[in-house]
Protein backbone atom coordinates (compact mmCIF):
# COMPACT_ATOMS: atom_id res chain seq x y z
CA UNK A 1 132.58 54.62 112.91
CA UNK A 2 129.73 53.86 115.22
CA UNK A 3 126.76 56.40 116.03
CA UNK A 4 124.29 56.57 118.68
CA UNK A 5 120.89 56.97 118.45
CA UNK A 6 120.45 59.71 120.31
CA UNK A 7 123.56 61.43 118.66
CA UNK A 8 121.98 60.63 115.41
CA UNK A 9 118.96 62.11 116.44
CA UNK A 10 120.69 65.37 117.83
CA UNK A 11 122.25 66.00 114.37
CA UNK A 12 118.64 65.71 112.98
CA UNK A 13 117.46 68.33 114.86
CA UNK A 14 121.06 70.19 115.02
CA UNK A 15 120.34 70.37 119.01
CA UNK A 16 123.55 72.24 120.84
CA UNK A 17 124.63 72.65 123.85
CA UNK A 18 122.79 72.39 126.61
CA UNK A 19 120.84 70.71 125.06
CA UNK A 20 120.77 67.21 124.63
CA UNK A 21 118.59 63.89 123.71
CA UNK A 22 117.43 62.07 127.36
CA UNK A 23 115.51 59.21 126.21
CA UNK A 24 113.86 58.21 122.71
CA UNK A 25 110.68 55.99 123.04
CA UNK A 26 109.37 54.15 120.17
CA UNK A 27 105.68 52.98 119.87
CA UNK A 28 105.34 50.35 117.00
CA UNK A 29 101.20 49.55 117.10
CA UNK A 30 100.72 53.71 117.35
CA UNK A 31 103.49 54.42 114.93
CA UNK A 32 104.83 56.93 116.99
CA UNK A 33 108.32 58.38 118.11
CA UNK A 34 108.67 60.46 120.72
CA UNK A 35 112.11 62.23 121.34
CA UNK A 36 112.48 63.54 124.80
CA UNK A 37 114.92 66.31 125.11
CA UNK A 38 117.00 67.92 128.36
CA UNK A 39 119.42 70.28 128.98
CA UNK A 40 122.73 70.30 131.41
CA UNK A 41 122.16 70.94 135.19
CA UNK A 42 123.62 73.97 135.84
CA UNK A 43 123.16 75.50 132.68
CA UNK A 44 122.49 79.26 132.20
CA UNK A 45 119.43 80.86 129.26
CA UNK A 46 119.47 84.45 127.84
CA UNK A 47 116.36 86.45 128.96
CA UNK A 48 114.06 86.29 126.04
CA UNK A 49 113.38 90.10 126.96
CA UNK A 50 116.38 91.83 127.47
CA UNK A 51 120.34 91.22 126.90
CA UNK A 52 120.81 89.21 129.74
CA UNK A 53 122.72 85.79 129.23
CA UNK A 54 123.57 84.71 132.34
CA UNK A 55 120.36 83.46 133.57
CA UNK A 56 119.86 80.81 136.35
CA UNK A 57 116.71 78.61 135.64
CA UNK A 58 113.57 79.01 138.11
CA UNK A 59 111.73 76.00 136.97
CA UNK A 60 110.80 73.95 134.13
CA UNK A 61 107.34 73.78 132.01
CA UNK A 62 106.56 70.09 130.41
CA UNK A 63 105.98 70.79 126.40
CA UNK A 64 105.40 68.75 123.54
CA UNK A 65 105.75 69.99 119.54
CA UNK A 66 104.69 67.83 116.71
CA UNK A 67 107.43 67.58 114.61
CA UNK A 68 108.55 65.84 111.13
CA UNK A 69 107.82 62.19 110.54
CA UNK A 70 110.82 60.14 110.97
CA UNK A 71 110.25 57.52 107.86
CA UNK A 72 106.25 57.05 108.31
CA UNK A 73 106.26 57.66 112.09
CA UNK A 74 104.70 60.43 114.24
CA UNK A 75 107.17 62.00 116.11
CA UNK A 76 107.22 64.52 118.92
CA UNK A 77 109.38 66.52 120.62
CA UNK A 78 109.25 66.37 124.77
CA UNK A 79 111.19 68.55 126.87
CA UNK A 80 111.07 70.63 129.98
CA UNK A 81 110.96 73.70 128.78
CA UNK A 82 113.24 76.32 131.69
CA UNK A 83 111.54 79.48 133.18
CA UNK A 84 114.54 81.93 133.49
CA UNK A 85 115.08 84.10 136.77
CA UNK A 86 116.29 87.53 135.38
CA UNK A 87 117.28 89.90 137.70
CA UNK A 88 115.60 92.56 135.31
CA UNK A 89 112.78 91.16 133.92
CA UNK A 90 111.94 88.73 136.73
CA UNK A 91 110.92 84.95 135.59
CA UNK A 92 110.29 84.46 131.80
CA UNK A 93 110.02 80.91 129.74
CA UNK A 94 112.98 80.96 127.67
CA UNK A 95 112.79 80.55 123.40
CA UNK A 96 113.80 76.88 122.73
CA UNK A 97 115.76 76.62 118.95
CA UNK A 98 113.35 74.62 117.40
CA UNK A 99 109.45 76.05 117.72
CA UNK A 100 108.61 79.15 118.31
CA UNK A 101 106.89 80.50 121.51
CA UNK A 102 103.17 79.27 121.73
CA UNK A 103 103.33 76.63 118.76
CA UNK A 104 102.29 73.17 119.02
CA UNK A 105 104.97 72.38 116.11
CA UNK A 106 108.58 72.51 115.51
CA UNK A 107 110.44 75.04 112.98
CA UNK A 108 110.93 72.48 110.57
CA UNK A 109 106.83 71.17 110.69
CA UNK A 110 105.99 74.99 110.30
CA UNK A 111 108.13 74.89 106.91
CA UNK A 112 106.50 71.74 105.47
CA UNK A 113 103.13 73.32 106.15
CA UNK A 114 104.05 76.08 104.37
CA UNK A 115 105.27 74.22 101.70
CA UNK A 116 102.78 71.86 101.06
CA UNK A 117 100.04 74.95 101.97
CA UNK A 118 101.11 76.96 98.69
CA UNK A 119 100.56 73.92 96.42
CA UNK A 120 97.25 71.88 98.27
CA UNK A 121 93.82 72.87 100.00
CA UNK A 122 94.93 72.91 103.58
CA UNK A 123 92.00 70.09 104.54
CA UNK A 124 94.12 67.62 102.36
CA UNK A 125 97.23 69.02 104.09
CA UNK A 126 95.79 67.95 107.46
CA UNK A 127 95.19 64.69 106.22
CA UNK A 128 98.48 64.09 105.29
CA UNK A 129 100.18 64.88 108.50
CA UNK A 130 96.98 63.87 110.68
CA UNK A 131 96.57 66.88 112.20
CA UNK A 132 93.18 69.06 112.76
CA UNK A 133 92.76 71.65 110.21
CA UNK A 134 92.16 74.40 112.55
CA UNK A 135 96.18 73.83 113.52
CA UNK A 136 96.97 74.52 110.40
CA UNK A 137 95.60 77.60 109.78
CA UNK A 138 96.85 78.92 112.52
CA UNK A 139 100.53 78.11 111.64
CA UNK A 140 99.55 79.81 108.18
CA UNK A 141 97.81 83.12 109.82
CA UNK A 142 101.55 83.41 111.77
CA UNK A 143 103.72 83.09 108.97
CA UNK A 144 101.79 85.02 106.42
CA UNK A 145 101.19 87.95 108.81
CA UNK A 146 104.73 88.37 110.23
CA UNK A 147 105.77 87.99 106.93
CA UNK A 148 103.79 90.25 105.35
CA UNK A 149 104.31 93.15 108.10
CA UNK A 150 108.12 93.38 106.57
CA UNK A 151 106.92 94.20 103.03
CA UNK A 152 108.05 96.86 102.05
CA UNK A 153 105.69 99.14 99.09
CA UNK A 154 107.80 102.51 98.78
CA UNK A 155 108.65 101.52 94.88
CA UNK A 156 104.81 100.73 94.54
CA UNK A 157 103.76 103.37 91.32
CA UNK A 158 101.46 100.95 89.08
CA UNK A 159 98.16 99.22 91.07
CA UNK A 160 95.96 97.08 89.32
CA UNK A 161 92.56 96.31 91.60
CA UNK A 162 89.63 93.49 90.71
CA UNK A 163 86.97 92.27 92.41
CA UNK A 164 86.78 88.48 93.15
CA UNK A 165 83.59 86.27 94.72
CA UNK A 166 84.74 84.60 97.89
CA UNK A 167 81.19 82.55 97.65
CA UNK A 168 77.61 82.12 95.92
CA UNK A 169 75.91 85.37 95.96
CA UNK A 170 77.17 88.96 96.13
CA UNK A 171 80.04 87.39 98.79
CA UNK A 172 83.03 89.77 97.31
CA UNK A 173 86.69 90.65 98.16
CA UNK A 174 89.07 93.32 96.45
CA UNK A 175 92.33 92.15 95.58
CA UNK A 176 95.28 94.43 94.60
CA UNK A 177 98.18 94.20 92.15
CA UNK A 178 101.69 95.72 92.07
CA UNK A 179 101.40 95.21 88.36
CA UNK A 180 105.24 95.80 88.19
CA UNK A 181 105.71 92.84 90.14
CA UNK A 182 102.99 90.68 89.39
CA UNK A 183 102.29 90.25 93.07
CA UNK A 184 99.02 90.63 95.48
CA UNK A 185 100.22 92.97 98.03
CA UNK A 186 96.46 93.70 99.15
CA UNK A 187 93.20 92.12 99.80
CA UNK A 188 90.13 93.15 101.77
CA UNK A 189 86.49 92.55 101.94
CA UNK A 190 84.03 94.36 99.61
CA UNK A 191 84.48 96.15 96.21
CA UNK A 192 83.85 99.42 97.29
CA UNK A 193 85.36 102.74 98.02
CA UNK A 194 86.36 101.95 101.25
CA UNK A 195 88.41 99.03 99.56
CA UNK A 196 90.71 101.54 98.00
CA UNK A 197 90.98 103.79 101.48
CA UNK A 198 91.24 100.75 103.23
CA UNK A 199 94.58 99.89 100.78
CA UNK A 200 96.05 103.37 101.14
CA UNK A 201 95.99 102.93 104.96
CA UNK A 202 97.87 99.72 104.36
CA UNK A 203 100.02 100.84 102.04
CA UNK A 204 101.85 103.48 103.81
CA UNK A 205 101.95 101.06 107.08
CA UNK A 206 104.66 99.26 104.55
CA UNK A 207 106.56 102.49 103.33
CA UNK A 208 104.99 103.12 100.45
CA UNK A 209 103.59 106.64 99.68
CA UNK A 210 100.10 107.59 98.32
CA UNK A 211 101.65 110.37 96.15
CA UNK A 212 103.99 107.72 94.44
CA UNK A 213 101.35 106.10 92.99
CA UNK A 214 101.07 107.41 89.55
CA UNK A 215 98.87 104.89 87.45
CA UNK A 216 95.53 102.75 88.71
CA UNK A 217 94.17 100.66 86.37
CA UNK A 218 90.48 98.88 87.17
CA UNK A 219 86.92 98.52 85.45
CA UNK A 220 84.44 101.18 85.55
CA UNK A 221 83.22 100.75 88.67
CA UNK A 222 81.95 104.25 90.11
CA UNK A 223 83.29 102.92 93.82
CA UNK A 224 86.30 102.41 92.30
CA UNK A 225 86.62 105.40 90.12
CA UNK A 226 85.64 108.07 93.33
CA UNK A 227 87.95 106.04 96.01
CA UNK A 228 91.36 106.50 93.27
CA UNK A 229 89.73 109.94 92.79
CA UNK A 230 89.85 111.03 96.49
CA UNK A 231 92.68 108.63 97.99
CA UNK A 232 95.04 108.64 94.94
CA UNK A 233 94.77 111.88 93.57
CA UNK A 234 98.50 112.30 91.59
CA UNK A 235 97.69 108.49 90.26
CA UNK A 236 96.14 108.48 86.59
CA UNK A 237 93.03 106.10 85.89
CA UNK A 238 93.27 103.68 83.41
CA UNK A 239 90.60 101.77 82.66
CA UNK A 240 90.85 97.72 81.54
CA UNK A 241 91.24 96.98 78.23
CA UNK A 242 89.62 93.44 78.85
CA UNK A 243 86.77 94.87 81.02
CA UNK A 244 85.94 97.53 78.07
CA UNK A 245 86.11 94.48 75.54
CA UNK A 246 84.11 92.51 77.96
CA UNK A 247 81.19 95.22 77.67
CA UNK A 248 81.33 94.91 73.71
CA UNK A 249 80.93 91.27 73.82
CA UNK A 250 78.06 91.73 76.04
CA UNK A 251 76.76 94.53 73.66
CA UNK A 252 77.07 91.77 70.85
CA UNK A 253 75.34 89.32 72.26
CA UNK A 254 72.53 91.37 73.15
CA UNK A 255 72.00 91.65 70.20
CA UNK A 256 72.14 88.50 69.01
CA UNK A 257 69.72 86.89 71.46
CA UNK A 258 67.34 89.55 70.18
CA UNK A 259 67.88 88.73 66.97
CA UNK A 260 67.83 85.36 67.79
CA UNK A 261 64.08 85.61 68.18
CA UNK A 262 63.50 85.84 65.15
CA UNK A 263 66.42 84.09 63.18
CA UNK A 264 66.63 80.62 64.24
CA UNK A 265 69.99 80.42 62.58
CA UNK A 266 71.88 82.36 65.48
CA UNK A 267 70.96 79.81 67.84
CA UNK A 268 73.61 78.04 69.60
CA UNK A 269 75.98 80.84 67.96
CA UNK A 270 76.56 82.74 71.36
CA UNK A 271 80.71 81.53 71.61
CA UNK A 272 81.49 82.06 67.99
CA UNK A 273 80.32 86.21 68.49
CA UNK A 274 82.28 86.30 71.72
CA UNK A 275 85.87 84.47 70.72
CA UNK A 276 88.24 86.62 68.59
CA UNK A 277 88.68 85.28 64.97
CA UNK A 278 91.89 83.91 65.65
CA UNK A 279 90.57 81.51 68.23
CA UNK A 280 87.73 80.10 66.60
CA UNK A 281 87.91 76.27 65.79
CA UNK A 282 87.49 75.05 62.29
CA UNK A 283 83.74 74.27 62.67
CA UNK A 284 82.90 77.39 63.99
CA UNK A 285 85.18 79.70 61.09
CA UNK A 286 82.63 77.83 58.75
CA UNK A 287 79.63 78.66 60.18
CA UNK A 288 80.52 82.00 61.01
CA UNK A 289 81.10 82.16 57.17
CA UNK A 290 77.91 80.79 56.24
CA UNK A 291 76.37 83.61 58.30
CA UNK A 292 78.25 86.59 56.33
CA UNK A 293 75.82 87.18 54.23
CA UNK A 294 72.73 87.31 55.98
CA UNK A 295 72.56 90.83 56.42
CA UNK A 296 72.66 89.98 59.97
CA UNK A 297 72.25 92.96 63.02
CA UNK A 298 74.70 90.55 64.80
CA UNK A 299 77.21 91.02 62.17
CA UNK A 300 77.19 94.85 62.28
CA UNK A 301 77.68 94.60 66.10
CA UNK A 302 80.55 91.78 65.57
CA UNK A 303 82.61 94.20 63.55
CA UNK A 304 82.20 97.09 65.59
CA UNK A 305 83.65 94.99 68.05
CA UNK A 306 86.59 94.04 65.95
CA UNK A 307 86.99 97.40 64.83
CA UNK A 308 87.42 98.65 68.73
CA UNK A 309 90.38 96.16 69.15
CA UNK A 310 92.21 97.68 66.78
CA UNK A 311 92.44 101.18 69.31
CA UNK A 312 94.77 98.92 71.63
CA UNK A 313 97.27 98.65 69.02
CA UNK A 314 98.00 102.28 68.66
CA UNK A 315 101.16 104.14 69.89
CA UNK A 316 100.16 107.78 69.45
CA UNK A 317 97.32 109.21 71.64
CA UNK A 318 96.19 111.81 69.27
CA UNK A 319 96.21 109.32 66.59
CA UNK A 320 94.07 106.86 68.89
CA UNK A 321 91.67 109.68 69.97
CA UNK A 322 91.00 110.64 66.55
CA UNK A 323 90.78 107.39 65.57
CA UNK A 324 88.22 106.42 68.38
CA UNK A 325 86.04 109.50 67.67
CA UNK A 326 84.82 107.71 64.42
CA UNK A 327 84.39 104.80 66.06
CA UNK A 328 82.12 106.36 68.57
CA UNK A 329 80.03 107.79 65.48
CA UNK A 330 80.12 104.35 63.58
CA UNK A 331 78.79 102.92 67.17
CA UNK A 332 76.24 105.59 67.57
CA UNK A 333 74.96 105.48 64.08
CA UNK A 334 74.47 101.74 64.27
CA UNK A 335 70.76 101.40 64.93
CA UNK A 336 71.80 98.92 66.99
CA UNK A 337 70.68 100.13 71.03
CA UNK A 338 73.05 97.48 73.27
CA UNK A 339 75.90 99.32 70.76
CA UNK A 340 74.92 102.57 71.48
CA UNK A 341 74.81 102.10 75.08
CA UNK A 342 78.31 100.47 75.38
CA UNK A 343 79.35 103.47 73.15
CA UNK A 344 78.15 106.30 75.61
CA UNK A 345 79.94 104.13 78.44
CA UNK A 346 82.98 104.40 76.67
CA UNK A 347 82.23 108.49 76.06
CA UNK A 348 81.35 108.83 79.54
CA UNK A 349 84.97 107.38 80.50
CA UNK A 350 86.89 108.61 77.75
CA UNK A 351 90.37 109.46 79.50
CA UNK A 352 90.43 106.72 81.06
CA UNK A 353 90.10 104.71 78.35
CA UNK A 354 92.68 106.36 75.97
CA UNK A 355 95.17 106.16 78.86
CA UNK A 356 96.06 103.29 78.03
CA UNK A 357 98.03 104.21 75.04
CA UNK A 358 100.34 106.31 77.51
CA UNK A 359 100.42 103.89 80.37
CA UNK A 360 100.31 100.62 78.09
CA UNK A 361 98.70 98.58 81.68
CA UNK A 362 95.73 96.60 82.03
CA UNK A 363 94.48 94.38 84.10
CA UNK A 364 95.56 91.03 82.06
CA UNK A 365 98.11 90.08 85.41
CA UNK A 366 94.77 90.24 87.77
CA UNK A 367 92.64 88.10 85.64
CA UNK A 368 95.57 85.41 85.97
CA UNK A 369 95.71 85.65 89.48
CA UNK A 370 91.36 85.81 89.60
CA UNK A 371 91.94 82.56 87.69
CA UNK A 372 94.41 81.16 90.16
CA UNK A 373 92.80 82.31 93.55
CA UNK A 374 89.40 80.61 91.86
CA UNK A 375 90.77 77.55 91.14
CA UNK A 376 91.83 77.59 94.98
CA UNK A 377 88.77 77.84 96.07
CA UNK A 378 87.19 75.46 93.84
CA UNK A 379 89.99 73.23 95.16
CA UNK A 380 89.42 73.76 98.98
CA UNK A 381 85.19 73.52 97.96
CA UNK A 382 85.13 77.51 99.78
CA UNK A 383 86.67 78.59 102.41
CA UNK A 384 84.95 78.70 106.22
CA UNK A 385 85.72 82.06 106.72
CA UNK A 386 87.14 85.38 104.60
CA UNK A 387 90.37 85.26 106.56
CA UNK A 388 90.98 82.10 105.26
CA UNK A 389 90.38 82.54 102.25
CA UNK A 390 92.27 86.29 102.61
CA UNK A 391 95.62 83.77 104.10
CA UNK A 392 95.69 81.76 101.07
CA UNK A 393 95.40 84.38 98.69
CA UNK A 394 98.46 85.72 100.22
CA UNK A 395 100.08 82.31 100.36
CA UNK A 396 100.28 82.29 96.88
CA UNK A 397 100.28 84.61 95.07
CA UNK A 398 101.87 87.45 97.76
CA UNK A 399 105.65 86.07 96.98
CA UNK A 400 105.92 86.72 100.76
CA UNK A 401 109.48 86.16 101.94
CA UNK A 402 108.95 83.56 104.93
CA UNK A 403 112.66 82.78 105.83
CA UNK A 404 111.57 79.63 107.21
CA UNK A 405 114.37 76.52 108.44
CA UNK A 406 115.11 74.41 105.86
């Protein structure tokens, strides 16, 4: 059995009727295809406004949409695009079945964007398909807003927010967690209280509700802390595990650089104070024994730090309050002032802190995705402009439901 071209063609692009392919033109020194596609004379279009199906056609509009290569060709779509006359709605352009209105590309170029979009910087996707950036963002900005306008947040009850640098300097966005689902569902510029108002606002515009959310977890940012406080107030703070352990390291190796000073064996020692014991190397599990017993102030603070990793573990928040009291002495009577200081932070945040051994969430998911939306960036070398870099975010890690042709 025998097929034409232009009926092998139509089944690529599963064209029916009216439609039909008029003419294919093939251009071997561009390396370029161009399909030209018609419809029947006579033939009648559905308003794309109202339920009218009967419409004659006015006129016809000449468009062209990039569309999929066909082996390593370019190929594009021609066709003259009819102008319906409805009695109701007067003279509309009608919605062809392969691009959408206003696109410059077919259904199935918008999917391979997408596609190739969630794994590559979007210059090198331009490359590929030698098209200008600029095009492609667009087609991104499209998908990822429609698609993110029929999210829906009502089961939202456990929100995990960071703060991530968009660029060199103080250039910040915040981005926010379902921490149930492991999914950005917000992003915004700065990392300030109007971040979390700003979120509130867009969570309800998705059907979730402000009282639902019962548990926040972020660092101990005082922006952070008063926007929860007075946009959230039925949601529980608690505050990171890894941020409060990130303070202790810092705490630690305070003190060893000003130790340091005056010991020159702590030099070049910084990584061995800040990794946990289980993920030192060989080399450095020797030389952190050599340094036992030295009588060291960098020792003291090194096992106060190990000794506050130990309140994570606990299941029973009377137990881990009691438990963290004598810490906070041990801490306090250290003689040691970057201890102290870390110490009083923790005091000054205490509830927060101990929540954890109720809630059991941190902020471990959002460092992943910090990680992953970095490594973008790095990737792309920045982004031109926030919304950009706001698109890709979503792109990614949103698990946005696109419904795209396939």
């Amino acid at each position: 059995m025998s097929i034409s071209q232009e009926d092998l063609f139509k089944l690529a692009l599963n064209l029916q009727r009216p439609w039909y392919i008029d003419s294919i033109d093939f251009n071997l020194e561009e390396k370029q295809l161009d399909i030209h596609i018609d419809f029947k004379r006579g033939s009648k279009f559905p308003c794309p406004q109202c339920d009218n199906f009967e419409c004659d056609v006015h006129d016809t509009i000449d468009r062209i949409w990039r569309h999929l290569n066909f082996f390593q060709f370019k190929t594009y779509l021609h066709c003259r695009v009819p102008r319906a006359n409805c009695k109701s709605c007067g003279v509309k352009v009608i919605k062809v079945p392969w691009a959408r209105k206003g696109s410059g590309f077919s259904l199935l170029m918008d999917s391979l964007i997408i596609l190739m979009a969630q794994h590559m910087p979007v210059k090198s996707v331009a490359d590929l398909i030698g098209e200008h950036d600029t095009r492609i963002w667009r087609v991104l900005e499209h998908y990822v807003s429609k698609a993110r306008s029929e999210e829906d947040f009502s089961e939202v009850e456990s929100v995990g927010v960071d703060e991530t640098s968009r660029a060199k300097g103080h250039n910040y966005i915040s981005v926010f967690v379902d921490l149930h689902k492991s999914k950005v569902i917000y992003v915004c510029e700065g990392k300030d209280a109007n971040a979390i108002k700003l979120f509130k606002g867009d969570l309800e515009a998705h059907n979730g509700l402000s009282d639902n959310v019962r548990h926040f977890c972020c660092d101990m940012s005082p922006a952070y802390i008063s926007g929860v406080t007075n946009n959230f107030p039925n949601s529980s703070i608690t505050f990171d595990k890894f941020h409060v352990m990130k303070l202790m390291n810092q705490a630690v190796d305070q003190v060893r650089r000003e130790e340091q000073s005056q010991n020159s064996n702590l030099k070049r020692t910084r990584y061995i104070w800040l990794k946990n014991p289980e993920k030192l190397t060989k080399k450095q599990r020797t030389e952190l024994g050599s340094l036992k017993d030295m009588r060291l102030k960098t020792m003291r603070a090194y096992n106060i730090k190990l000794s506050l990793r130990d309140l994570w573990n606990f299941k029973d928040s009377l137990l881990a309050e009691d438990w963290l009291k004598r810490w906070y002495f041990w801490a306090t009577h250290s003689r040691l002032t970057p201890v102290i200081e870390i110490a009083k932070t923790i005091k000054a945040h205490w509830h927060g802190v101990l929540n954890y051994i109720n809630t059991r969430i941190d902020n471990g998911i959002l460092e992943g995705i910090n990680s992953l939306i970095q490594s973008a960036k790095d990737a792309a070398r920045g982004f031109r402009t926030t919304k950009n870099f706001v698109t890709t975010i979503y792109l990614r890690l949103g698990k946005l439901k696109f419904n795209l042709p396939t």
